[in-house]
N, C-alpha and C. Protein backbone atom coordinates (compact mmCIF):
# COMPACT_ATOMS: atom_id res chain seq x y z
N UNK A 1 6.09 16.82 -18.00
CA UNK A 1 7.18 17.65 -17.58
C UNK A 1 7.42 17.41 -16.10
N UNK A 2 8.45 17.17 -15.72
CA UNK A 2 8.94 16.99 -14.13
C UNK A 2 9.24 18.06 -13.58
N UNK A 3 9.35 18.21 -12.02
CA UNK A 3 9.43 19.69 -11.79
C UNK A 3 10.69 19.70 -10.80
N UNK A 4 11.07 20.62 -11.02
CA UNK A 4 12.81 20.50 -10.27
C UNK A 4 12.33 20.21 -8.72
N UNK A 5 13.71 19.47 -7.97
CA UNK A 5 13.96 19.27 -6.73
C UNK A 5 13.09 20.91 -5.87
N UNK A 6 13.63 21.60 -6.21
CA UNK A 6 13.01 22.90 -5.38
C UNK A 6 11.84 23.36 -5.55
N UNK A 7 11.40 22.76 -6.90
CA UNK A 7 9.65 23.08 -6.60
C UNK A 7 8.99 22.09 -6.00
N UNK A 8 9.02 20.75 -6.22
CA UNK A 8 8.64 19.66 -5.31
C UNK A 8 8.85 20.06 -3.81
N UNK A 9 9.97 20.85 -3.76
CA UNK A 9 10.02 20.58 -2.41
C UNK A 9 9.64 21.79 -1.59
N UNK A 10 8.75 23.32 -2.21
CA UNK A 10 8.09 23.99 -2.36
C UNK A 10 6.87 23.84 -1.87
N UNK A 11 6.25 22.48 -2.79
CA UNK A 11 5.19 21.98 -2.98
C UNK A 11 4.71 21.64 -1.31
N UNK A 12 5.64 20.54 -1.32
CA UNK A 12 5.18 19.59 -0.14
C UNK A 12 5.33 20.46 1.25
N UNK A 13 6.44 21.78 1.02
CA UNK A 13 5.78 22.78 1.93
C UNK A 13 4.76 23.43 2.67
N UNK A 14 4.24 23.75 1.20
CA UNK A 14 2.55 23.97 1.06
C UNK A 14 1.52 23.12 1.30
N UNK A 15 2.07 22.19 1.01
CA UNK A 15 1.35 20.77 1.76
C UNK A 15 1.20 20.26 2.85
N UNK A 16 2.27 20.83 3.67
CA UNK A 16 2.33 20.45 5.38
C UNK A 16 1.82 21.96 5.70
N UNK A 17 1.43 22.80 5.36
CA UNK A 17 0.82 24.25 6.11
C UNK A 17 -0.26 24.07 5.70
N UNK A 18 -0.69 23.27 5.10
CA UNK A 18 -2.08 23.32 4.62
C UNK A 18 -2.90 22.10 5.78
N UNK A 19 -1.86 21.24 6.59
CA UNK A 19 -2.56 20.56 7.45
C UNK A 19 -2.50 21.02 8.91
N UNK A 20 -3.72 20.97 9.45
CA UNK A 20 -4.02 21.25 10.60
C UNK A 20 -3.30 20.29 11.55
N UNK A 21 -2.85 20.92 12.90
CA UNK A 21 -1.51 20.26 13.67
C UNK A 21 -2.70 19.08 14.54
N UNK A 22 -4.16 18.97 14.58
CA UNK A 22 -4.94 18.11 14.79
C UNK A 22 -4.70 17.04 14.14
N UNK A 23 -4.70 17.03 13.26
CA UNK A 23 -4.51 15.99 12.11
C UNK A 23 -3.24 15.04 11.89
N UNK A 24 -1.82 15.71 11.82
CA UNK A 24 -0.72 15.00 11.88
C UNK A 24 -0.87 14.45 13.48
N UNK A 25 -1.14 15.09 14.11
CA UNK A 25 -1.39 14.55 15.46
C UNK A 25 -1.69 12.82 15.46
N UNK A 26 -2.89 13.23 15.05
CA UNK A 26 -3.68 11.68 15.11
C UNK A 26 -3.09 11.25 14.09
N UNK A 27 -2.66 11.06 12.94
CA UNK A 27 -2.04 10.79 12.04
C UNK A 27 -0.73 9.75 12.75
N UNK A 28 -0.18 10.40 13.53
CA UNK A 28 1.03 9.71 14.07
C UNK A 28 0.60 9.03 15.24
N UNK A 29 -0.77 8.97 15.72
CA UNK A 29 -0.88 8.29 17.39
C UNK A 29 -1.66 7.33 16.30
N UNK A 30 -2.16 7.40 15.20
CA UNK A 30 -2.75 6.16 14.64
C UNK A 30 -1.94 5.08 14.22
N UNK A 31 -0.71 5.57 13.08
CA UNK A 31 1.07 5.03 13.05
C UNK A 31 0.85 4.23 14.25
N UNK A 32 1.22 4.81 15.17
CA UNK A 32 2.04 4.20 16.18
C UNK A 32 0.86 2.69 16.87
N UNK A 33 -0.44 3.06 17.02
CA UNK A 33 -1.75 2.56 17.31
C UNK A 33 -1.32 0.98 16.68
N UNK A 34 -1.70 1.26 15.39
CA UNK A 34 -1.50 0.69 14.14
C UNK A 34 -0.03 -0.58 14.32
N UNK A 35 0.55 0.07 14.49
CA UNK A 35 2.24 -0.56 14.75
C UNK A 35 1.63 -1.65 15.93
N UNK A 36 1.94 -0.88 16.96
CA UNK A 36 1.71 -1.53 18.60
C UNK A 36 0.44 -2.47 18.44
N UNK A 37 -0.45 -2.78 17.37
CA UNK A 37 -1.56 -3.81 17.54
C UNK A 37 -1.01 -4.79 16.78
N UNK A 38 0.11 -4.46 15.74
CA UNK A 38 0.52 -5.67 15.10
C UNK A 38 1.64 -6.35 15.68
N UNK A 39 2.57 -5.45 17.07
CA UNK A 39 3.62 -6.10 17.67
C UNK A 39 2.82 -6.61 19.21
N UNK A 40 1.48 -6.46 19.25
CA UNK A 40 0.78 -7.11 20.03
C UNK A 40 0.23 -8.26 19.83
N UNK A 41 0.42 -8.63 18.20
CA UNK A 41 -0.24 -10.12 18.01
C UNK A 41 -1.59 -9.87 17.37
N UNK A 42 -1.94 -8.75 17.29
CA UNK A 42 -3.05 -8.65 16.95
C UNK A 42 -3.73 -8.58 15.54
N UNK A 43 -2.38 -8.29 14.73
CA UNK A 43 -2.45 -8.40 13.26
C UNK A 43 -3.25 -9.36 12.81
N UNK A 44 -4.53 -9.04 11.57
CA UNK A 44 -5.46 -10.36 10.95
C UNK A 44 -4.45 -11.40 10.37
N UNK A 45 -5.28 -12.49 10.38
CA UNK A 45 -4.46 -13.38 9.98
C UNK A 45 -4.05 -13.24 8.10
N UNK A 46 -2.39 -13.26 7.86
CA UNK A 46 -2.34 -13.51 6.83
C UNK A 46 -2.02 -14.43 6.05
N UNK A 47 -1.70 -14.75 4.98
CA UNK A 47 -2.06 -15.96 3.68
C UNK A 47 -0.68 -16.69 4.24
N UNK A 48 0.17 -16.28 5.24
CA UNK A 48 1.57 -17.14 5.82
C UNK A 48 1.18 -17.27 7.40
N UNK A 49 -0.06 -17.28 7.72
CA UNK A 49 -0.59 -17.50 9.05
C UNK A 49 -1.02 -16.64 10.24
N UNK A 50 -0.95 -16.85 11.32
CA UNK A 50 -2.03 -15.99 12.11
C UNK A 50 -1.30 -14.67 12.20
N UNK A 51 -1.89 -13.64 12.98
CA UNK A 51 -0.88 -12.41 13.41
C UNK A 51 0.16 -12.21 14.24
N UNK A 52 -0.39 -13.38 15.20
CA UNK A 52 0.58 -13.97 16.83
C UNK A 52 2.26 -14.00 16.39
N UNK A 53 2.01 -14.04 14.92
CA UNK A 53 3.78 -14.56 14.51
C UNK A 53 4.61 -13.52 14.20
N UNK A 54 3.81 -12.37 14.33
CA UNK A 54 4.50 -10.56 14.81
C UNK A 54 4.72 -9.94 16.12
N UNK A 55 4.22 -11.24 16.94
CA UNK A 55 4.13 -10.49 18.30
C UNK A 55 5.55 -10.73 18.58
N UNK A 56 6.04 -9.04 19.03
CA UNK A 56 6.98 -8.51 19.33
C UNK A 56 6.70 -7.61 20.56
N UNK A 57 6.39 -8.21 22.26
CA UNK A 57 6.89 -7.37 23.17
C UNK A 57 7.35 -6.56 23.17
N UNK A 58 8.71 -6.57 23.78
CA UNK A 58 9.68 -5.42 23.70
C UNK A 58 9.39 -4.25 22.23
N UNK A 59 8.89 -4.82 20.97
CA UNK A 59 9.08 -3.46 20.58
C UNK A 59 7.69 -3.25 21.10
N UNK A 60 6.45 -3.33 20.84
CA UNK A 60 5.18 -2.83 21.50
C UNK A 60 5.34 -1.96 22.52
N UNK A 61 6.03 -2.45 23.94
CA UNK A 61 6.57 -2.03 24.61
C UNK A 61 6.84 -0.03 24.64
N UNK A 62 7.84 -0.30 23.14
CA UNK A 62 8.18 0.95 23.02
C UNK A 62 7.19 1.98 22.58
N UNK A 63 6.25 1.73 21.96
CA UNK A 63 5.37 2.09 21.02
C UNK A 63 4.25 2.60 21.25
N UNK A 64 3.94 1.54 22.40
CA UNK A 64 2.40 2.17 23.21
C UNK A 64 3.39 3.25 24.52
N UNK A 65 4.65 3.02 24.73
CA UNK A 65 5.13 4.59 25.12
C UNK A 65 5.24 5.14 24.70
N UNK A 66 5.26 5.73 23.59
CA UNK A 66 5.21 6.29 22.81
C UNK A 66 4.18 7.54 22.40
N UNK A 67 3.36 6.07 22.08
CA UNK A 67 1.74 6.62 21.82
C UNK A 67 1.42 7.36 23.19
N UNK A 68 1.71 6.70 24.52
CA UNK A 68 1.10 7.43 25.68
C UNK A 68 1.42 8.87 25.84
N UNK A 69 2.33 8.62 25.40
CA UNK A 69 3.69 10.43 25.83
C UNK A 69 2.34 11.53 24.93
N UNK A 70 2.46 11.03 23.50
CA UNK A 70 1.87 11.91 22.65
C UNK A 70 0.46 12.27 23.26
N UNK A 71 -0.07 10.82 23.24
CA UNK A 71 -1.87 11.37 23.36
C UNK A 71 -1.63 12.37 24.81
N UNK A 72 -1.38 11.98 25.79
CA UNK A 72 -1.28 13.05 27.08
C UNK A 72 -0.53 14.35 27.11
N UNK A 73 0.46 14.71 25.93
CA UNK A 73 0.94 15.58 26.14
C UNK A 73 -0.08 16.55 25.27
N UNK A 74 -0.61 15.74 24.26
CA UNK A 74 -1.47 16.56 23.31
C UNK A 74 -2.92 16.46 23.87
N UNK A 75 -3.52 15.58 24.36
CA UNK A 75 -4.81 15.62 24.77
C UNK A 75 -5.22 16.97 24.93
N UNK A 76 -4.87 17.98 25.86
CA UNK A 76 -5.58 19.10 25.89
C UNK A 76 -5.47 20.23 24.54
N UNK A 77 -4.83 19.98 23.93
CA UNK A 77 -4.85 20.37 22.57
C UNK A 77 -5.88 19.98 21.51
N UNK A 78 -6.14 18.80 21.53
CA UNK A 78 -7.01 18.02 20.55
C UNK A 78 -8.64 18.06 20.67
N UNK A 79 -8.81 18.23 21.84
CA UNK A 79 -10.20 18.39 21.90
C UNK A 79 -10.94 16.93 22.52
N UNK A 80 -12.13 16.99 23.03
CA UNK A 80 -12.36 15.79 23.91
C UNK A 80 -12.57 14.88 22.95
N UNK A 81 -13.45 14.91 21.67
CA UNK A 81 -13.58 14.11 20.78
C UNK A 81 -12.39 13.50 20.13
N UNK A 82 -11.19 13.76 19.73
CA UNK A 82 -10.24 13.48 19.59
C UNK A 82 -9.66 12.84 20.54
N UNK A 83 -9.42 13.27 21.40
CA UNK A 83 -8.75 12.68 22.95
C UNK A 83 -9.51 11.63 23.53
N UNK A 84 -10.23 11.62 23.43
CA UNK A 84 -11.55 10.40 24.01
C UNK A 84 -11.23 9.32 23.29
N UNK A 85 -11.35 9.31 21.45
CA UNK A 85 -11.17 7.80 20.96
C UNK A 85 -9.45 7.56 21.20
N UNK A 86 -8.43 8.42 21.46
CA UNK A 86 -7.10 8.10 21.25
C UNK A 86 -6.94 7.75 22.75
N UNK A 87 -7.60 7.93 23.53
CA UNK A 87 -7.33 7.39 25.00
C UNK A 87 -7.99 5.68 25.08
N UNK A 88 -8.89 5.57 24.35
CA UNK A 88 -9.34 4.48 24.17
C UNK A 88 -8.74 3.73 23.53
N UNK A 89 -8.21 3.89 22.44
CA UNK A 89 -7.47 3.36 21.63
C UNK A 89 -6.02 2.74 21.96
N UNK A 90 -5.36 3.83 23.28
CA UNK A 90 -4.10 3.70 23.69
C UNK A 90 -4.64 2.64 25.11
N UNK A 91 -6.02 2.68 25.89
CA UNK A 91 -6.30 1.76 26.93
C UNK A 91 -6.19 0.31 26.37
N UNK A 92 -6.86 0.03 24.89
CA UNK A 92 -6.85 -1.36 24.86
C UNK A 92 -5.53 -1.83 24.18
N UNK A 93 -4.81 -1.08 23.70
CA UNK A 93 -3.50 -1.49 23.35
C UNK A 93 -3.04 -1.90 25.08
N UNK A 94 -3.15 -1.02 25.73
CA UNK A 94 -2.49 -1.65 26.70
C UNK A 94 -2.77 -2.83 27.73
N UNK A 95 -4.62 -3.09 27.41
CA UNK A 95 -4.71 -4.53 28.29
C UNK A 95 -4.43 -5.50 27.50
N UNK A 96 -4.24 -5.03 25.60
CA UNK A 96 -3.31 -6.29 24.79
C UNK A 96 -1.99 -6.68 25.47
N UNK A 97 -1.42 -5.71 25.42
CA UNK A 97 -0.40 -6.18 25.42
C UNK A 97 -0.08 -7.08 26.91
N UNK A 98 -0.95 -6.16 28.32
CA UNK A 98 -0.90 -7.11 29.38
C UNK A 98 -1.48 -8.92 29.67
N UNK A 99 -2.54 -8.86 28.42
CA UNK A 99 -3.00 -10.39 27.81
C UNK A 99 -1.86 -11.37 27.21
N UNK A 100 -1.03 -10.30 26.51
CA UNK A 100 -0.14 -10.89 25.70
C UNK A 100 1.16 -11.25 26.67
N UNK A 101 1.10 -10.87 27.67
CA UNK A 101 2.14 -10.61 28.52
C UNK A 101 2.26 -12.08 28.90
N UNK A 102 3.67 -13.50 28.90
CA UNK A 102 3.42 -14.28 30.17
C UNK A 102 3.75 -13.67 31.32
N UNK A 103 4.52 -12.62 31.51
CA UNK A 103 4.22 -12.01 33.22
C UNK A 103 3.78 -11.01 32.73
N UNK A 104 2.80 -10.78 33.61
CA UNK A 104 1.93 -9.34 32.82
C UNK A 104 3.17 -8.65 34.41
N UNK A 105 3.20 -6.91 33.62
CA UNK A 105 3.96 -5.92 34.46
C UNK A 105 3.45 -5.66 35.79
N UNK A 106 3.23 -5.49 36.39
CA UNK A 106 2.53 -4.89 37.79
C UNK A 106 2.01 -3.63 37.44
N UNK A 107 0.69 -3.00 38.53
CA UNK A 107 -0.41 -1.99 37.83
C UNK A 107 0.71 -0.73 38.02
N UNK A 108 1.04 -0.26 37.04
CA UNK A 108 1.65 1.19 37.26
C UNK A 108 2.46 0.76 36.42
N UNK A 109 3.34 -0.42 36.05
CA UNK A 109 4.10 -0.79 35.62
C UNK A 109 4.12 -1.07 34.04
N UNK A 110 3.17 -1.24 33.42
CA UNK A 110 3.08 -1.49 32.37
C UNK A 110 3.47 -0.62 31.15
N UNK A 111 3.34 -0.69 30.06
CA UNK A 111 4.21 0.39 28.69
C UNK A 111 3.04 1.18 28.78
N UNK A 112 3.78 2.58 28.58
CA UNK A 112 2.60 3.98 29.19
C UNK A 112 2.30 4.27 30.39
N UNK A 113 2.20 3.44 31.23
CA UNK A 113 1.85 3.47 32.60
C UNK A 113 2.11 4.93 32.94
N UNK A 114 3.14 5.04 33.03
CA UNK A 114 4.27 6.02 33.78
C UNK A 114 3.37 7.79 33.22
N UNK A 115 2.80 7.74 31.88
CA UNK A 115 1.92 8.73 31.38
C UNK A 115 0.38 8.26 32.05
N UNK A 116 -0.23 7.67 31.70
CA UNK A 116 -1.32 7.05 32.01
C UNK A 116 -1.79 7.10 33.36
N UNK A 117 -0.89 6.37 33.65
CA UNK A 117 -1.40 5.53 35.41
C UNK A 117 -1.93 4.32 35.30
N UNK A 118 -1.87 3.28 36.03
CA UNK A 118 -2.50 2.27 35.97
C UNK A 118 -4.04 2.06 35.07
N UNK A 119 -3.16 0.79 34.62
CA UNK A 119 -4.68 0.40 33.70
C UNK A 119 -5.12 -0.78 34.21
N UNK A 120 -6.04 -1.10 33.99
CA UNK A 120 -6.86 -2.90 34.28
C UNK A 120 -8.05 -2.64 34.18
């Protein structure tokens, strides 16, 4: 038996109150994590060749700003354990992408920076 449009959508109500705002949190700085390592080149190699052949700058770019905005605006929300691996997580995205860089940005300058502060 299928269940009408309005109970499904009932459902999945109950489904987003049932998650802790910790959770979608990291949920979406992982998304974005996730994204920004594969437009960094960093993607494993697949069965049509290395990962390098996703590297996409400019969008990375957007992405690890992205990610920066969130983890710092939420960091004091999340707790140090939380905030600790997503700061880590958002640091080496960003000396990828300055590796990946042929002009790497200047220190302050880089995607996130502007949340962050200089990385190296």
């Amino acid at each position: 038996m299928s269940q009408s449009p309005d109970t499904s959508s009932a459902q999945a109500t109950r489904d987003i109150a049932d998650v802790a705002a910790v959770e979608v949190i990291t949920t979406a700085a992982v998304h974005l994590m996730s994204a920004a390592a594969v437009k960094c080149g960093l993607a494993e190699d697949g069965p049509h060749g290395a990962g390098a052949e996703y590297l996409d700058l400019d969008e990375a770019r957007k992405l690890i700003t992205a990610l920066a905005a969130l983890v710092t605006a939420s960091a004091p929300d999340l707790g140090s354990q939380h905030a600790r691996s997503l700061r880590d997580g958002l640091r080496s995205l960003q000396l990828a992408f300055r590796e990946a860089s042929a002009y790497p940005d200047a220190p302050g300058e880089g995607p996130g920076e502007k949340f962050t502060g200089p990385v190296s």
